[in-house]
PDB file of N, CA and C in Angstrom:
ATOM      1  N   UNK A   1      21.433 -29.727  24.608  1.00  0.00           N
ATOM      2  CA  UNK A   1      21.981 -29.104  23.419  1.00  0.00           C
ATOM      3  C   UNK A   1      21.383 -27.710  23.266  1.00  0.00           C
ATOM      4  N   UNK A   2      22.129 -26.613  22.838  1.00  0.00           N
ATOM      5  CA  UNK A   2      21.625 -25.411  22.792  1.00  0.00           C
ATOM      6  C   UNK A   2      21.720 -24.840  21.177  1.00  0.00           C
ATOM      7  N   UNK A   3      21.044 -24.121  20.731  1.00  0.00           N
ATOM      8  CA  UNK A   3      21.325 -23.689  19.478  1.00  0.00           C
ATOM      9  C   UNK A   3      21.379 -22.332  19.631  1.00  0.00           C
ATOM     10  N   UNK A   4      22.533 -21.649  18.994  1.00  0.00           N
ATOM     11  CA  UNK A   4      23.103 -20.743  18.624  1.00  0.00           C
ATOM     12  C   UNK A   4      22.249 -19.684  17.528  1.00  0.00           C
ATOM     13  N   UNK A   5      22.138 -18.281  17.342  1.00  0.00           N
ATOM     14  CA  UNK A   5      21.093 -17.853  16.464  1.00  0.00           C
ATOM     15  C   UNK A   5      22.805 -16.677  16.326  1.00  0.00           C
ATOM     16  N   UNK A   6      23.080 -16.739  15.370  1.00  0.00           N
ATOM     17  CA  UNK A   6      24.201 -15.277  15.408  1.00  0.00           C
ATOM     18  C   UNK A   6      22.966 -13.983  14.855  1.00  0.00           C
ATOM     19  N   UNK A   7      23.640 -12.669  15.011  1.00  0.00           N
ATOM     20  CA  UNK A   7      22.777 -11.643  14.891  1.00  0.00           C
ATOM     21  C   UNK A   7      22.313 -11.486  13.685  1.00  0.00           C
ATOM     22  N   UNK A   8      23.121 -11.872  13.069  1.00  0.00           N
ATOM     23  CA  UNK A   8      23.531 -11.489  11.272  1.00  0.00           C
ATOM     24  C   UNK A   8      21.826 -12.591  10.855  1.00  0.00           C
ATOM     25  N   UNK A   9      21.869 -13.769  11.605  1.00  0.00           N
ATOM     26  CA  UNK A   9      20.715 -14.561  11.175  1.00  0.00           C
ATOM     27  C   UNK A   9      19.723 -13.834  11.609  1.00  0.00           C
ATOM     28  N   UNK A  10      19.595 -13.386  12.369  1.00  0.00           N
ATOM     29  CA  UNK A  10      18.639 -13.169  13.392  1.00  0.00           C
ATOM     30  C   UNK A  10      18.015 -11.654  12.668  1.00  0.00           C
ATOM     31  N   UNK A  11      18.830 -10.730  12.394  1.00  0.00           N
ATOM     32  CA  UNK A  11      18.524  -9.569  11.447  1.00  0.00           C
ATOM     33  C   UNK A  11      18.153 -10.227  10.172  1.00  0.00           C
ATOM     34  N   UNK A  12      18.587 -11.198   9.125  1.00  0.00           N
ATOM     35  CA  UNK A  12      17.942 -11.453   8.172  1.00  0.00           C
ATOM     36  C   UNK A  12      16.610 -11.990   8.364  1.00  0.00           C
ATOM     37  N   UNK A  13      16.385 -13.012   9.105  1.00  0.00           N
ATOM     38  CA  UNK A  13      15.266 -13.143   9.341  1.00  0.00           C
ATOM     39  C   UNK A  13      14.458 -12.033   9.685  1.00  0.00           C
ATOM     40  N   UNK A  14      14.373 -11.106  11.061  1.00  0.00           N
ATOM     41  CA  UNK A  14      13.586  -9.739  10.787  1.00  0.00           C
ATOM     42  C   UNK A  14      13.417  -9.349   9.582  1.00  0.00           C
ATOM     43  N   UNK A  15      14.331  -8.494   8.778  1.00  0.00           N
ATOM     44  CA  UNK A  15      14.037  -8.199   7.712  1.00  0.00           C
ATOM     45  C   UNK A  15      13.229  -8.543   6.268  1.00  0.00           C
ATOM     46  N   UNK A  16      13.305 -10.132   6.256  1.00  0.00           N
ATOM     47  CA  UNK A  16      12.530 -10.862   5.571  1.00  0.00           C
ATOM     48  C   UNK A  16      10.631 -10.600   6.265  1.00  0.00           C
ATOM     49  N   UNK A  17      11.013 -10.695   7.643  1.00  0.00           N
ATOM     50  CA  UNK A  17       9.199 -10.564   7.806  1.00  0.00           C
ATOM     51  C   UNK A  17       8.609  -9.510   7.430  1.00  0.00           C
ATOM     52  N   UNK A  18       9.969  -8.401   7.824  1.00  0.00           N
ATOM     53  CA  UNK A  18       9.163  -6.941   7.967  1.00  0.00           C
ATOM     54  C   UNK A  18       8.782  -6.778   6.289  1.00  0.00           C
ATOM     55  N   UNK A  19       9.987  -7.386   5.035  1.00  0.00           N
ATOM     56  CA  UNK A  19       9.664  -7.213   3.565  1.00  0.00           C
ATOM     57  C   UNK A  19       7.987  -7.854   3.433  1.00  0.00           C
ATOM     58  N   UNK A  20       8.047  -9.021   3.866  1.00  0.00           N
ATOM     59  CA  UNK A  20       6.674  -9.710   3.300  1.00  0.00           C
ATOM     60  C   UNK A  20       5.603  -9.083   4.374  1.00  0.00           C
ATOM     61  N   UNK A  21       5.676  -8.410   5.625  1.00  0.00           N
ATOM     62  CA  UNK A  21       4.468  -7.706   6.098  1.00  0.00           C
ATOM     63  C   UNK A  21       4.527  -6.288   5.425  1.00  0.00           C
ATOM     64  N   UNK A  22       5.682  -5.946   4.631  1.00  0.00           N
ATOM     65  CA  UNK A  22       4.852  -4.441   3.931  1.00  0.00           C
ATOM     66  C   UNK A  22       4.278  -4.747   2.729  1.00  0.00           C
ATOM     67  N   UNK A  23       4.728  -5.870   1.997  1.00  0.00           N
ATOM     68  CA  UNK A  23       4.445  -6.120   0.637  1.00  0.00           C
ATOM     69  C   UNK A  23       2.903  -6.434   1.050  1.00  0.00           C
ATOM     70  N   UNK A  24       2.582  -7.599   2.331  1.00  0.00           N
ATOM     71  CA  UNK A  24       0.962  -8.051   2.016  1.00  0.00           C
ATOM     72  C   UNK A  24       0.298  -6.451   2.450  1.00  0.00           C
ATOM     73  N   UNK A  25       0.694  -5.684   3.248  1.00  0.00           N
ATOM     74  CA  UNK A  25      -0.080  -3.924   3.278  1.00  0.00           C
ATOM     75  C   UNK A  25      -0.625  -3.684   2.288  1.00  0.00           C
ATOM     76  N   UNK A  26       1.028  -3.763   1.387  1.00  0.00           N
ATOM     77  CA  UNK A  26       0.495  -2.817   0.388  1.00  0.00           C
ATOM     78  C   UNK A  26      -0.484  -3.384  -0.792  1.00  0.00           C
ATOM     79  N   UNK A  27       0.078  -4.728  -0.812  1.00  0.00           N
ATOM     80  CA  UNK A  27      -1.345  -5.378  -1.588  1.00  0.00           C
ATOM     81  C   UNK A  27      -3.106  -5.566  -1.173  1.00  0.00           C
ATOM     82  N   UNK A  28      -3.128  -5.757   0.332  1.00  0.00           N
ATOM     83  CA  UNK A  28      -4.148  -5.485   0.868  1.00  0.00           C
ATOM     84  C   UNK A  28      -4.647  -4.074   0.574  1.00  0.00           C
ATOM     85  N   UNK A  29      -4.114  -2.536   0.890  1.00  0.00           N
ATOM     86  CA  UNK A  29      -4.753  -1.243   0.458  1.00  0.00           C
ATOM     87  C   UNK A  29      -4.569  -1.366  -1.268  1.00  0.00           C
ATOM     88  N   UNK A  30      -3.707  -1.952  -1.925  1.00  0.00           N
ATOM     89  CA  UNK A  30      -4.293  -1.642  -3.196  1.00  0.00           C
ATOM     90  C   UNK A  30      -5.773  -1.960  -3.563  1.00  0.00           C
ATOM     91  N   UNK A  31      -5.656  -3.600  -3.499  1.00  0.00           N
ATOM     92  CA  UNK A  31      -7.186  -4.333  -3.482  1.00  0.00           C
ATOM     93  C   UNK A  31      -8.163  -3.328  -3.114  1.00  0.00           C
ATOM     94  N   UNK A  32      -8.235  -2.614  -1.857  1.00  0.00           N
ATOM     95  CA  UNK A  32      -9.161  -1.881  -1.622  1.00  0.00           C
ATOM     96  C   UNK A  32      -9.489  -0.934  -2.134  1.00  0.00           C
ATOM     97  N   UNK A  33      -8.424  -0.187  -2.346  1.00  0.00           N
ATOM     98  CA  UNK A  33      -8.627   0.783  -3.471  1.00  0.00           C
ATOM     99  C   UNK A  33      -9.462   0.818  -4.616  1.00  0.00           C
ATOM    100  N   UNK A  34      -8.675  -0.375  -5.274  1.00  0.00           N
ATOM    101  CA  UNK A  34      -9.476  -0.928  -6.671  1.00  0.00           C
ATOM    102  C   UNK A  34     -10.882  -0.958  -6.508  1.00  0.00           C
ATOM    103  N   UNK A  35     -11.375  -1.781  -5.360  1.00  0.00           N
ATOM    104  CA  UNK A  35     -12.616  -2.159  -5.449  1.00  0.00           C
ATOM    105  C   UNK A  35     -13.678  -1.253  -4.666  1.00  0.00           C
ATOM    106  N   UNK A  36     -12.891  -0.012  -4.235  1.00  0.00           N
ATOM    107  CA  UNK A  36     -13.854   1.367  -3.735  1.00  0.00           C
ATOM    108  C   UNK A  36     -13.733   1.887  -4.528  1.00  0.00           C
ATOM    109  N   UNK A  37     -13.237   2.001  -5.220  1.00  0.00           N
ATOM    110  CA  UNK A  37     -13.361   2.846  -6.862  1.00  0.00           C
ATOM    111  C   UNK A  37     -14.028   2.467  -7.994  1.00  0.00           C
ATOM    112  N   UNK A  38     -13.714   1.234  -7.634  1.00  0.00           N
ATOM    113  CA  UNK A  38     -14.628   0.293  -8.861  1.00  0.00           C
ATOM    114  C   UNK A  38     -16.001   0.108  -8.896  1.00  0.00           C
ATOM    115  N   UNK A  39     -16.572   0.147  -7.321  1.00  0.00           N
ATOM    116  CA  UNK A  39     -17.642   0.095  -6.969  1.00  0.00           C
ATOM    117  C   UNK A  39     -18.788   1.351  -6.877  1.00  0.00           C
ATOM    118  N   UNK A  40     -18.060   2.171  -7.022  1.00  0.00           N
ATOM    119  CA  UNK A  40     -18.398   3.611  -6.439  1.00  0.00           C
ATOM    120  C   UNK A  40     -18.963   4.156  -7.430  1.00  0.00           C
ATOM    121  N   UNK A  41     -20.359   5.163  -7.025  1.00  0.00           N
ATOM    122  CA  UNK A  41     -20.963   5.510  -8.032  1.00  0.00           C
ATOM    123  C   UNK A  41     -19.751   6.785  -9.250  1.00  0.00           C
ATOM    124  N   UNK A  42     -20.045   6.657 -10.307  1.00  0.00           N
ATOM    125  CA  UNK A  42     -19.426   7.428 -11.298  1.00  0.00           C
ATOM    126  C   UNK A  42     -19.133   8.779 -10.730  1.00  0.00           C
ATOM    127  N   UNK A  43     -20.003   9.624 -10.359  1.00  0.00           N
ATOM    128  CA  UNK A  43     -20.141  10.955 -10.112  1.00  0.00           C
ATOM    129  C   UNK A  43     -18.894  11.396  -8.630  1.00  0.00           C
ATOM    130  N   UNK A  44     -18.696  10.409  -7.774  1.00  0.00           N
ATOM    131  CA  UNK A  44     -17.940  10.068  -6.611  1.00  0.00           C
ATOM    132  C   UNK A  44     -16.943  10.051  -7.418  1.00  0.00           C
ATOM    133  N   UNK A  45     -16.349   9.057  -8.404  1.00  0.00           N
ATOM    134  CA  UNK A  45     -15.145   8.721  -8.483  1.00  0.00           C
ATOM    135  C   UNK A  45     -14.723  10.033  -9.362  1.00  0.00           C
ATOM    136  N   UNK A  46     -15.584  10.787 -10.156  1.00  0.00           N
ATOM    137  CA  UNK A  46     -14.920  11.763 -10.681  1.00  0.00           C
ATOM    138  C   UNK A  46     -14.819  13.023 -10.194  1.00  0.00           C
ATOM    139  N   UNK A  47     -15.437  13.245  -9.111  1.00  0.00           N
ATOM    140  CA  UNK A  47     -14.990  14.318  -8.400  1.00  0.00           C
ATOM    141  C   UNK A  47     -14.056  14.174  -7.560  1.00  0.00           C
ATOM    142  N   UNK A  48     -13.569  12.749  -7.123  1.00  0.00           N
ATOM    143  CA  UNK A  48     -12.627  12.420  -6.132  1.00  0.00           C
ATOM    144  C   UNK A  48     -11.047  12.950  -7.126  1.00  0.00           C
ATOM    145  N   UNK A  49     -11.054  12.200  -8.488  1.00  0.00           N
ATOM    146  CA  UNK A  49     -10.238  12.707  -9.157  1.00  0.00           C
ATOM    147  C   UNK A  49     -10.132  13.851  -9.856  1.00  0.00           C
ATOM    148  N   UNK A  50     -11.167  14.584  -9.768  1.00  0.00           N
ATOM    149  CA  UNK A  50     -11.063  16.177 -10.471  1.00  0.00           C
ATOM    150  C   UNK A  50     -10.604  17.045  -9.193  1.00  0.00           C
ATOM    151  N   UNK A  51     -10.925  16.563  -7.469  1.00  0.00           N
ATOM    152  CA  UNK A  51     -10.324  17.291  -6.420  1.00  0.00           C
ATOM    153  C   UNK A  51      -8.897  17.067  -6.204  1.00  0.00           C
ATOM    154  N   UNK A  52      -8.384  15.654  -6.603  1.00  0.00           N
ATOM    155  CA  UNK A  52      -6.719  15.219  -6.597  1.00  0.00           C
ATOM    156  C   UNK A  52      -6.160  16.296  -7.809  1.00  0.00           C
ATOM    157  N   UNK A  53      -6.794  16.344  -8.850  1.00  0.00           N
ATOM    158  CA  UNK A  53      -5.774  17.216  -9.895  1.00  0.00           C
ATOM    159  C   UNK A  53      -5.673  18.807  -8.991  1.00  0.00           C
ATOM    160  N   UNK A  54      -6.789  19.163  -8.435  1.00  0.00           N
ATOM    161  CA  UNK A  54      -6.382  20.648  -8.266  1.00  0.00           C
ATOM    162  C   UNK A  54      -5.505  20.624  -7.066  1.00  0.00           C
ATOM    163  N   UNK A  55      -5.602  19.753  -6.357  1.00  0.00           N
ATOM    164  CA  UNK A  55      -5.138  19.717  -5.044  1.00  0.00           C
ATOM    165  C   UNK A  55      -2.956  19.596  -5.492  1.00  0.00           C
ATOM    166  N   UNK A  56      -3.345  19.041  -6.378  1.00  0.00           N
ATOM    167  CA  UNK A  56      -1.600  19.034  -6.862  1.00  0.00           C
ATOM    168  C   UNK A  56      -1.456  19.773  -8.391  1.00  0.00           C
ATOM    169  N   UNK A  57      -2.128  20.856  -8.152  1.00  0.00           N
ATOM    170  CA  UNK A  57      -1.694  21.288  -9.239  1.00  0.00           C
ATOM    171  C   UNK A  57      -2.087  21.722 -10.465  1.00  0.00           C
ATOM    172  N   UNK A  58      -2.488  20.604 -10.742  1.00  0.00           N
ATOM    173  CA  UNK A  58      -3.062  20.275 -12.357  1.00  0.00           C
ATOM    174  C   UNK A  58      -4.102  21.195 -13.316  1.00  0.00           C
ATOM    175  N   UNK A  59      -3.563  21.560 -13.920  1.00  0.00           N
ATOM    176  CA  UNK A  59      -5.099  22.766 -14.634  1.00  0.00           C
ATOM    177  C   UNK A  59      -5.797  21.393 -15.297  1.00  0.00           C
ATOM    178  N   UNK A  60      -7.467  21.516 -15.525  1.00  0.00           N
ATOM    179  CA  UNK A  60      -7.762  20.560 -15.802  1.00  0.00           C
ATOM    180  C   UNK A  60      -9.451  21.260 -16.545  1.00  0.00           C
ATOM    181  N   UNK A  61      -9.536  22.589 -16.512  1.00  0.00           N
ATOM    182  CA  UNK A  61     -10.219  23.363 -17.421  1.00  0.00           C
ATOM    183  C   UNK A  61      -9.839  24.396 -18.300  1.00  0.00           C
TER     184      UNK A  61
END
């Protein structure tokens, strides 16, 4: 007996893995995020974000 896979299955399935391998990414680098920031001495995290405002822009004095 042979089983048949049509493409149409065969692309939904891809697509389903590739959704749930970007979703666990992106939850994995959030987590990290959170908890290098969270962890990080004060003086780090606010110069990290006083260099993001100028870097895009932002007047911030």
């Amino acid at each position: 007996m042979t089983t048949r896979v049509s493409s149409h299955q065969a692309l939904q399935v891809t697509t389903t893995t590739s959704v749930m391998a970007q979703t666990c990414a992106a939850l994995l680098f959030g987590l990290i995020i959170l908890f290098a920031v969270g962890f990080a001495p004060m003086g780090v995290a606010h110069n990290a974000a006083h260099d993001a405002r100028h870097s895009l822009a932002f007047p911030c004095h």
